[in-house]
C-alpha atoms as a PDB file:
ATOM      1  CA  UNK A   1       5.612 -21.213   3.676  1.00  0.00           C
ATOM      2  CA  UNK A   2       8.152 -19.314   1.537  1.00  0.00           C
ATOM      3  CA  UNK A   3       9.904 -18.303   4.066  1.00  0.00           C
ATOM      4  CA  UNK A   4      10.108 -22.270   5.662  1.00  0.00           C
ATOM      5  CA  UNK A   5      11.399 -23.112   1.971  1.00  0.00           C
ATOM      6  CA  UNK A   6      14.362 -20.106   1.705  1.00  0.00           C
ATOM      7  CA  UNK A   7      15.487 -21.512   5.366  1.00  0.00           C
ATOM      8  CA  UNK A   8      15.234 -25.434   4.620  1.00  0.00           C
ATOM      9  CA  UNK A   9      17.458 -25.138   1.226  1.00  0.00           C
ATOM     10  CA  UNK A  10      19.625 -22.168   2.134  1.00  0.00           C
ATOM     11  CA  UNK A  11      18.412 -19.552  -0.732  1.00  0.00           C
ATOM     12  CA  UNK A  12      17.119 -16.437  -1.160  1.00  0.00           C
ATOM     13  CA  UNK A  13      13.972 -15.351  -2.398  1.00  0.00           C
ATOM     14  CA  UNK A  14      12.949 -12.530  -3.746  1.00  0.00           C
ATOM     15  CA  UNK A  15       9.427 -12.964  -4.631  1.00  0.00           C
ATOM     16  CA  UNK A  16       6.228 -10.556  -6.574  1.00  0.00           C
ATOM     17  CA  UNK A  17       2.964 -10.396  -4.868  1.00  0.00           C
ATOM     18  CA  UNK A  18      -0.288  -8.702  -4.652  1.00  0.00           C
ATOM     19  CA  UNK A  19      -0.197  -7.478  -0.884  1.00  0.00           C
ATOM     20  CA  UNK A  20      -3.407  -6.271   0.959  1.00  0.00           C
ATOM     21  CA  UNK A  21      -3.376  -3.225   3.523  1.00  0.00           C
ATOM     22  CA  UNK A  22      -6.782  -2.096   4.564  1.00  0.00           C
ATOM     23  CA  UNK A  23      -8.742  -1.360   1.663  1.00  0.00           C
ATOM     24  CA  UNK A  24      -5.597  -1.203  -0.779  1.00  0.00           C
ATOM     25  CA  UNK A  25      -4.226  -3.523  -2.884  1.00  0.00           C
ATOM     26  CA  UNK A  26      -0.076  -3.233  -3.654  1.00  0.00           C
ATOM     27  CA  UNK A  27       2.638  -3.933  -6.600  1.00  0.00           C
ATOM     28  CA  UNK A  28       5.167  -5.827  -3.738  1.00  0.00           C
ATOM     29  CA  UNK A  29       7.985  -7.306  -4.153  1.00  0.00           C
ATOM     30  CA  UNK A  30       9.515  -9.521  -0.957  1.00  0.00           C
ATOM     31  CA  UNK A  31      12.887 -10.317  -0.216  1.00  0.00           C
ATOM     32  CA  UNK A  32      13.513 -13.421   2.597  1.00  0.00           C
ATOM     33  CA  UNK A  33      16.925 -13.896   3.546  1.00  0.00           C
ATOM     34  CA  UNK A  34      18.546 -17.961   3.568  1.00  0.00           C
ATOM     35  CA  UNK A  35      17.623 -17.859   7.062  1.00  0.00           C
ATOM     36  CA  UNK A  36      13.891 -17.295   6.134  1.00  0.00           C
ATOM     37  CA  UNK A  37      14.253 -13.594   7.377  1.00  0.00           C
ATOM     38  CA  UNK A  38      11.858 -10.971   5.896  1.00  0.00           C
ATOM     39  CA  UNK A  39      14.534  -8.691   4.940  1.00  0.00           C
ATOM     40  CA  UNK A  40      12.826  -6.412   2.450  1.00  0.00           C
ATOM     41  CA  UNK A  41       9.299  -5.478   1.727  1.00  0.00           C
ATOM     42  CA  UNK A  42       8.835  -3.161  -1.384  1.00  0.00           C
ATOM     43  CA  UNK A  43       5.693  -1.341  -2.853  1.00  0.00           C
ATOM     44  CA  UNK A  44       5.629  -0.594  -6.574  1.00  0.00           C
ATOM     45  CA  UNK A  45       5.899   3.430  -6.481  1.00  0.00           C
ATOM     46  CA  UNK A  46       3.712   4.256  -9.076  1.00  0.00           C
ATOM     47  CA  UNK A  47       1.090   1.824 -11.136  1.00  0.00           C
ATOM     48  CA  UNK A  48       1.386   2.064 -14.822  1.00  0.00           C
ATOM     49  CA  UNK A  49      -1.791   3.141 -17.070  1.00  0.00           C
ATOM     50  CA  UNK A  50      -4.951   0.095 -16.355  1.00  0.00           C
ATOM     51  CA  UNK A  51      -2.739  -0.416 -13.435  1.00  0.00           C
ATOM     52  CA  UNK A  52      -4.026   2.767 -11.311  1.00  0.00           C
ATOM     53  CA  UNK A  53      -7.383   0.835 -11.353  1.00  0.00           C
ATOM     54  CA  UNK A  54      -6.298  -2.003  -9.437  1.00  0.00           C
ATOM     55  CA  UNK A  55      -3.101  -1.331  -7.167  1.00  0.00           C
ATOM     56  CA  UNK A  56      -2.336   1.629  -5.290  1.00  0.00           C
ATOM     57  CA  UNK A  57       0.774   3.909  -5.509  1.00  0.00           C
ATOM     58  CA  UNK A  58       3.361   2.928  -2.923  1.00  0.00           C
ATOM     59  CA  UNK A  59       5.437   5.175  -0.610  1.00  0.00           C
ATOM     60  CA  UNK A  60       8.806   4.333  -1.597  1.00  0.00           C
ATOM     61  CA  UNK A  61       9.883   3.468   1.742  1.00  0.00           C
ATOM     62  CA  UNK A  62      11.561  -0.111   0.235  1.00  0.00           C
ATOM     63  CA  UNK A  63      13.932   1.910  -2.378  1.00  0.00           C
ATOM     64  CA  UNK A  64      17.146   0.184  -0.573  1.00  0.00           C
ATOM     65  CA  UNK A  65      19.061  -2.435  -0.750  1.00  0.00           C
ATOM     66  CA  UNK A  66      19.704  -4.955   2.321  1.00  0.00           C
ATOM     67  CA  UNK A  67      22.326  -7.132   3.427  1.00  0.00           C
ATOM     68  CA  UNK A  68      21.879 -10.727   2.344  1.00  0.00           C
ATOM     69  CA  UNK A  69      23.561 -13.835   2.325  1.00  0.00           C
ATOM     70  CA  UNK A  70      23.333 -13.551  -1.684  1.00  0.00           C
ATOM     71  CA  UNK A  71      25.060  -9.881  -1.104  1.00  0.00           C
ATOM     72  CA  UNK A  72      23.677  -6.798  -0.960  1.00  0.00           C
ATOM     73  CA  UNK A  73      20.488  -6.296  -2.959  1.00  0.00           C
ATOM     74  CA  UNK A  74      17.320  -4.691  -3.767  1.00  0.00           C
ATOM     75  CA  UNK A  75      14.154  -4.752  -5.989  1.00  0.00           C
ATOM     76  CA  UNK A  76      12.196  -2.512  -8.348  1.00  0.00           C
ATOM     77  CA  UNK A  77       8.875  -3.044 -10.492  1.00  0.00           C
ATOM     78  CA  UNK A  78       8.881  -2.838 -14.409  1.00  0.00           C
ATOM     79  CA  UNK A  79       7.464   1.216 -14.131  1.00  0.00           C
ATOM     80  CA  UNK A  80       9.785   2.017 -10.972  1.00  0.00           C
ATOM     81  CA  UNK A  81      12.576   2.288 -13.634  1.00  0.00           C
ATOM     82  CA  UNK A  82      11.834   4.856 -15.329  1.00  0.00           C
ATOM     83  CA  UNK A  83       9.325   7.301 -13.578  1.00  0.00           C
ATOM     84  CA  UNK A  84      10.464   9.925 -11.596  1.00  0.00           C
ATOM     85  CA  UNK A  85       8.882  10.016  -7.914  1.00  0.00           C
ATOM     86  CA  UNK A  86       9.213  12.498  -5.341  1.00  0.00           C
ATOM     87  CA  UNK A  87      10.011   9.468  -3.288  1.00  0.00           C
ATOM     88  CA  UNK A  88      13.456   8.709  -5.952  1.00  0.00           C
ATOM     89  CA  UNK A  89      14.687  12.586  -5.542  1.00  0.00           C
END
């Protein structure tokens, strides 16, 4: 559906959701591309305080930025800015 809507007017999207894997829940941010491409899919690294009860701690594997017909970019969660991770060294 989102990724219909980023093709049909051109745009990208970069878009916060609550992603399932398994058991755990996730902090994610997506980005689609104008052509309705997944081009980025980003797990918060580390939930903040009350947030440890609901989502789990990502891997880092999204800290990059992609190619997209906006330019290059990337995304980070509220937290992800100022805790250091082993997965930011």
């Amino acid at each position: 559906m989102v990724a219909e809507a980023a093709r049909e007017t051109g745009m990208v999207v970069v878009l916060g959701v609550n992603e399932r894997d398994f058991g755990t829940l996730y902090n994610t941010q997506i980005i689609f591309d104008a052509t309705g491409e997944i081009l980025l899919r980003r797990r918060k690294i580390t939930p903040t305080y009350h947030e440890r009860m609901v989502w789990g701690q990502g891997d880092g594997a999204g800290l990059r930025v992609v190619d997209s017909a906006a330019g290059r970019i990337g995304a980070l969660a509220a937290g992800s800015t100022t805790i250091r991770s082993p997965a930011m060294r």
